[in-house]
Protein backbone atom coordinates (compact mmCIF):
# COMPACT_ATOMS: atom_id res chain seq x y z
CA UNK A 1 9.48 6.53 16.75
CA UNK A 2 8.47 3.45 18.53
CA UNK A 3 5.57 5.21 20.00
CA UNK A 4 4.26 6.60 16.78
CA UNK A 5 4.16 3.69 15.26
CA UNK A 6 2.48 1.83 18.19
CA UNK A 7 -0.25 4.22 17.71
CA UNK A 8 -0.86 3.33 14.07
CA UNK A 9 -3.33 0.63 13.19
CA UNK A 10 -1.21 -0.67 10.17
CA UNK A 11 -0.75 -4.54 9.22
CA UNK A 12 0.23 -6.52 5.97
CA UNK A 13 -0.09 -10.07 5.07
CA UNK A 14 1.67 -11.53 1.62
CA UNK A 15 0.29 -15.13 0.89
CA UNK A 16 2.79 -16.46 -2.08
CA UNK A 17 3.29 -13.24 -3.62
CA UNK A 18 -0.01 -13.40 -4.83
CA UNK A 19 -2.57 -12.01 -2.40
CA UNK A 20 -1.65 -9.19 -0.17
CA UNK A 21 -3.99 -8.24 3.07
CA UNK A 22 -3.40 -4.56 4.25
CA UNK A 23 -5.40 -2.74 7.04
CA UNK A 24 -4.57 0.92 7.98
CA UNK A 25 -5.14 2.00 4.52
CA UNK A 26 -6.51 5.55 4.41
CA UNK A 27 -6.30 6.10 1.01
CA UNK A 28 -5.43 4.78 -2.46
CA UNK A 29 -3.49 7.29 -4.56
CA UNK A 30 -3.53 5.90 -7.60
CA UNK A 31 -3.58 2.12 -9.73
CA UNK A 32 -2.82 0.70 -12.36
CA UNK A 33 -1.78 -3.20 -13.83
CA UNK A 34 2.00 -2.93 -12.13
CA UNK A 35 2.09 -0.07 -9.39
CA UNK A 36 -0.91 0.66 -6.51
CA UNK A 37 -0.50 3.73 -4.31
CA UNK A 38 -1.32 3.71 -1.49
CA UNK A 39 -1.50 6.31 1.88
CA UNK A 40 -1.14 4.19 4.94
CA UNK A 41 -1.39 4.92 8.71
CA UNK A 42 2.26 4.34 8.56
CA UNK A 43 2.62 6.43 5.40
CA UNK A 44 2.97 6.24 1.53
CA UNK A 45 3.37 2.48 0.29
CA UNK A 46 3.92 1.52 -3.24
CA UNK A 47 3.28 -2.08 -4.77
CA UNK A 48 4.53 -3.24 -7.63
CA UNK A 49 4.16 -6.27 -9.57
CA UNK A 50 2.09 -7.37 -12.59
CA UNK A 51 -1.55 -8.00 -13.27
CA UNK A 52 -2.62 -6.12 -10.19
CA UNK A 53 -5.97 -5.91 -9.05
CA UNK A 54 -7.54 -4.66 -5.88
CA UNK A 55 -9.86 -6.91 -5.00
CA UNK A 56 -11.41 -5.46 -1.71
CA UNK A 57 -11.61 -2.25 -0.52
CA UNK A 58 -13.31 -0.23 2.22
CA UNK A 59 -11.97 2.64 3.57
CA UNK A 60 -14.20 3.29 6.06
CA UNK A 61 -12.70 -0.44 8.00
CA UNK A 62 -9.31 0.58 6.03
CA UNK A 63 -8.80 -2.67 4.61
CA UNK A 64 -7.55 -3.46 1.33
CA UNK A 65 -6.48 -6.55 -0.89
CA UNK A 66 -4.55 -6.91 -3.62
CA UNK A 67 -4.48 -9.83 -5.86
CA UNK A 68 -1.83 -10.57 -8.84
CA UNK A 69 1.68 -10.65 -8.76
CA UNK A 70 3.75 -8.63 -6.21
CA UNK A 71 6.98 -7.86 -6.81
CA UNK A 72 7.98 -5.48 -4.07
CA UNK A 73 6.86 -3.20 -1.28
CA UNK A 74 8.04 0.57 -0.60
CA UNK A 75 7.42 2.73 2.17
CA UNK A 76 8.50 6.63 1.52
CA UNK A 77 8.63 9.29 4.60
CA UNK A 78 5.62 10.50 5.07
CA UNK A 79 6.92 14.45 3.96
CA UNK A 80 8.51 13.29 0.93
CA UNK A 81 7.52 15.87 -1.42
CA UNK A 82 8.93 13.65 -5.00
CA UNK A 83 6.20 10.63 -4.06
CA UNK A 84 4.36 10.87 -7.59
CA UNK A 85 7.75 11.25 -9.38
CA UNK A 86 8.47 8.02 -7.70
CA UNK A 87 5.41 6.11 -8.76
CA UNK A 88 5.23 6.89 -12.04
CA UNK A 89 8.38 6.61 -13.32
């Protein structure tokens, strides 16, 4: 495991549960005011908070920010077949 992860080009910064810096980002599933999807290098993340708003993206660098307020992060396995059950509960 150590080496797959080595591998992966996959960082996060959360400045005062406001602003959150990610890079590795490959895709973003799906968004909305309190959850963001997204598929990492590292696999599926989920943020959740309130008044969310990505302010940056570009895939082709894979960076991504998020601005609002961020309650909590999730990773999920990257096989796990339930993910969209999970977001949108």
């Amino acid at each position: 495991m150590t080496e797959q992860l080595s591998k992966a080009a996959h960082s996060l910064i959360l400045d005062n549960k406001s602003k959150l810096s990610l890079t590795g980002v490959t895709d973003v599933v799906g968004f909305d005011e309190q959850t963001v999807s997204l598929t990492t290098d590292c696999g599926p993340l989920i943020v959740k908070g309130n008044s969310l708003h990505i302010s940056k993206l570009n895939l082709d660098t894979k960076d991504v920010c998020i601005d609002g307020i961020i309650n909590s992060l999730q990773y999920f396995a990257k096989s796990d077949k339930n993910l969209k059950s999970k977001l949108f509960k």
